[in-house]
Protein backbone atom coordinates (compact mmCIF):
# COMPACT_ATOMS: atom_id res chain seq x y z
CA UNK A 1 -53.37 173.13 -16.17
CA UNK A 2 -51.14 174.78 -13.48
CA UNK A 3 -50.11 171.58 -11.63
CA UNK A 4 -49.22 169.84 -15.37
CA UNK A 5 -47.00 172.54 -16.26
CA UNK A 6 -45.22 172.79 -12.79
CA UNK A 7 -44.60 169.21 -12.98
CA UNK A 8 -43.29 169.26 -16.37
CA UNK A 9 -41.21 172.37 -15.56
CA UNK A 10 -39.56 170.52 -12.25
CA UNK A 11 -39.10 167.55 -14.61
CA UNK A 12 -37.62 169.59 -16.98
CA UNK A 13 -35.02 171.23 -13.94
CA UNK A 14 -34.93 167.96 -12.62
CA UNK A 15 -35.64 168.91 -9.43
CA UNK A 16 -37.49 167.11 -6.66
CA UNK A 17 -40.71 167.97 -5.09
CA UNK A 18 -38.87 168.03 -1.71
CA UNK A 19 -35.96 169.78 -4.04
CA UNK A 20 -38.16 172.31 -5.21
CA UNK A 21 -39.78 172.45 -1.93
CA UNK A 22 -36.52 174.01 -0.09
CA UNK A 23 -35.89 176.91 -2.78
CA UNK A 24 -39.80 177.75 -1.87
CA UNK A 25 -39.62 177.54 1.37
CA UNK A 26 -42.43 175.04 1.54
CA UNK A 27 -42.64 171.51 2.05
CA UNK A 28 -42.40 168.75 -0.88
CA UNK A 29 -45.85 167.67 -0.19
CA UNK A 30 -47.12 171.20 -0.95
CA UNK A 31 -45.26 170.64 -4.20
CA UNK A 32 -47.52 168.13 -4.79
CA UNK A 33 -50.37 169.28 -3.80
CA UNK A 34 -50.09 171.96 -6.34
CA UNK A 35 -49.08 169.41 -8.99
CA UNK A 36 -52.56 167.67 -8.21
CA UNK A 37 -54.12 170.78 -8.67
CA UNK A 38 -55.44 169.71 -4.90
CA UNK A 39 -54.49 173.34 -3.62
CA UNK A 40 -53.00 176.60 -5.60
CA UNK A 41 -49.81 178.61 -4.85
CA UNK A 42 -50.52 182.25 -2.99
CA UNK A 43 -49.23 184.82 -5.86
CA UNK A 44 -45.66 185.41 -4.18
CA UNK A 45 -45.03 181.69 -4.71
CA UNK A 46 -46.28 181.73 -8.47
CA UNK A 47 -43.97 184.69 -9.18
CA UNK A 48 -40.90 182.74 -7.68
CA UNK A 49 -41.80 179.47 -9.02
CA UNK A 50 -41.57 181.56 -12.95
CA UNK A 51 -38.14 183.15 -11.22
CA UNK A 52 -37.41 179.28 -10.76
CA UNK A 53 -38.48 178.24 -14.39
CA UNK A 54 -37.97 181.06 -16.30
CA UNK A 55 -41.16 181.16 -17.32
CA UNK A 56 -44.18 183.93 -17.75
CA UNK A 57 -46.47 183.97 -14.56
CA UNK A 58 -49.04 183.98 -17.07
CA UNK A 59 -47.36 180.46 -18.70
CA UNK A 60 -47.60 178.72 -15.49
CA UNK A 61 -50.88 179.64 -15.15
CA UNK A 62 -52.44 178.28 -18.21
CA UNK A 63 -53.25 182.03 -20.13
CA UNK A 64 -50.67 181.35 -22.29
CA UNK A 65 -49.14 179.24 -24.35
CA UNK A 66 -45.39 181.03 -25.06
CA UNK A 67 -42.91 180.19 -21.86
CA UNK A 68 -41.09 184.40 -22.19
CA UNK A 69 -43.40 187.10 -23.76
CA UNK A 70 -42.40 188.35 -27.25
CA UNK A 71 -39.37 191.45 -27.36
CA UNK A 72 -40.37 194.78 -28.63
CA UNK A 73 -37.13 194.10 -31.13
CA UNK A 74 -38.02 190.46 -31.82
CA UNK A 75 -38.65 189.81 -35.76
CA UNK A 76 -42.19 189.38 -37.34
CA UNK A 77 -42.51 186.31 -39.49
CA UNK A 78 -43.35 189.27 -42.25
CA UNK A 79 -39.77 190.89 -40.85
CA UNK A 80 -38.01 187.76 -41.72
CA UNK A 81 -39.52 187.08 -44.81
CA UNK A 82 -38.94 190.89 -46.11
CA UNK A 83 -35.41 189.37 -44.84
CA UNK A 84 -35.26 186.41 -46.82
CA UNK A 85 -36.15 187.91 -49.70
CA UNK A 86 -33.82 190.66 -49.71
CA UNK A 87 -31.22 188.44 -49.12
CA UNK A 88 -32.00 186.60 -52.23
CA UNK A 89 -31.39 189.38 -54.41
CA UNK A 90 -28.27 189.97 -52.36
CA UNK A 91 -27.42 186.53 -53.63
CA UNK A 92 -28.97 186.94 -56.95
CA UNK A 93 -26.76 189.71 -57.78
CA UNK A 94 -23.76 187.78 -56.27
CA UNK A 95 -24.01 185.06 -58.54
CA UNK A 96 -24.89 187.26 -61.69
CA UNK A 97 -21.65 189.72 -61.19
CA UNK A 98 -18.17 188.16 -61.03
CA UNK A 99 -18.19 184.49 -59.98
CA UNK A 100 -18.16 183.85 -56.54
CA UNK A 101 -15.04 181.69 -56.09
CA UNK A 102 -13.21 180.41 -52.43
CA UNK A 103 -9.64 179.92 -53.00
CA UNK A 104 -9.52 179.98 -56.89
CA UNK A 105 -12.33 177.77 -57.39
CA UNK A 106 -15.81 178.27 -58.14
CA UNK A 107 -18.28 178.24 -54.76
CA UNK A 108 -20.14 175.24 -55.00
CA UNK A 109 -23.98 175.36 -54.18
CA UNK A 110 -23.55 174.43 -50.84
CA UNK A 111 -21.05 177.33 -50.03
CA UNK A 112 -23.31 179.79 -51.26
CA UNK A 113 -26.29 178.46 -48.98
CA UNK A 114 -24.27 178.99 -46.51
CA UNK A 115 -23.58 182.45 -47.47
CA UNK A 116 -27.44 183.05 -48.05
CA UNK A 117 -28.10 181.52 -44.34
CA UNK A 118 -24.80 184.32 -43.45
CA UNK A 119 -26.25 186.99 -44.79
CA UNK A 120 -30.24 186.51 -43.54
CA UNK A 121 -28.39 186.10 -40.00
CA UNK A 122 -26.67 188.85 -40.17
CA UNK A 123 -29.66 191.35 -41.29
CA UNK A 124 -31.87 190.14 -38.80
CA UNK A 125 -29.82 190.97 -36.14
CA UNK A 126 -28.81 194.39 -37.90
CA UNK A 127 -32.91 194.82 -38.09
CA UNK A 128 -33.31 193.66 -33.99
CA UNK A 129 -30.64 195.93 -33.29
CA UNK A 130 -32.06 199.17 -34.91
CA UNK A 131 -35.65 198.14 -33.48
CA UNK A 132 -34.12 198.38 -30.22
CA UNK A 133 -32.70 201.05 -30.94
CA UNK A 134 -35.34 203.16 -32.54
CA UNK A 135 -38.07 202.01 -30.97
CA UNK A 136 -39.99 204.40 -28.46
CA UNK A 137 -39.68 203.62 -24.97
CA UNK A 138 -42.86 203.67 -24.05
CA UNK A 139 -43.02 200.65 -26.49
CA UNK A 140 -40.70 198.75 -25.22
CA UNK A 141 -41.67 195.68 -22.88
């Protein structure tokens, strides 16, 4: 598991083994050897190789499946749906009060899916912002 997801990582960076090699300090045949899964990486190397990648140490390794752990302040899917749904009735109520209208005319159905998409945008990041905010440190990752 480790060697396919280095590989795919340097492929990703395209990098060479020999590339890669230099910013380890190690040769490019050590590269591959650890591709192969013919020899492992001591830990320092692991840690710079998800420096490298911008990855999880625990990615490269094959425990997990996500390349950066989850923020404290990122959104549940439940967060965004409580989201989308209040947006909704923002929109609901925007299109049951006055008519909505851009420039004199009435906003077409397009315009105000764009407005929805605006305004579900906008209060997620007002809900990351006051999770980061609020949250207790010792929470925080």
């Amino acid at each position: 598991m480790f060697g396919l997801r280095l590989r795919a990582l340097r492929n990703e960076k395209k990098l060479t083994q020999d590339e890669l090699g230099k910013l380890l300090n190690v040769s490019g045949k050590t590269i591959g050897t650890w591709e192969r899964d013919s020899r492992q990486p001591n830990i320092e190397a692991i840690n710079k190789l998800a420096s490298i990648f911008d990855v999880t140490t625990d990615y490269l390794l094959g425990n997990s499946n996500e390349k950066q752990p989850q923020k404290y302040y990122d959104l549940s899917d439940k967060e965004k749906n409580d989201i989308a749904i209040q947006a909704e009735k923002l929109m609901e109520g925007i299109e049951t009060g006055n008519n909505l209208n851009f420039y004199g005319e009435p906003a077409t159905k397009e315009q105000k899916d764009r407005i929805l998409i605006a305004i579900k945008t906008a209060m997620e990041m007002n809900k990351m912002e006051a999770k980061k905010k609020f949250t207790p440190k010792k929470y925080r990752n």
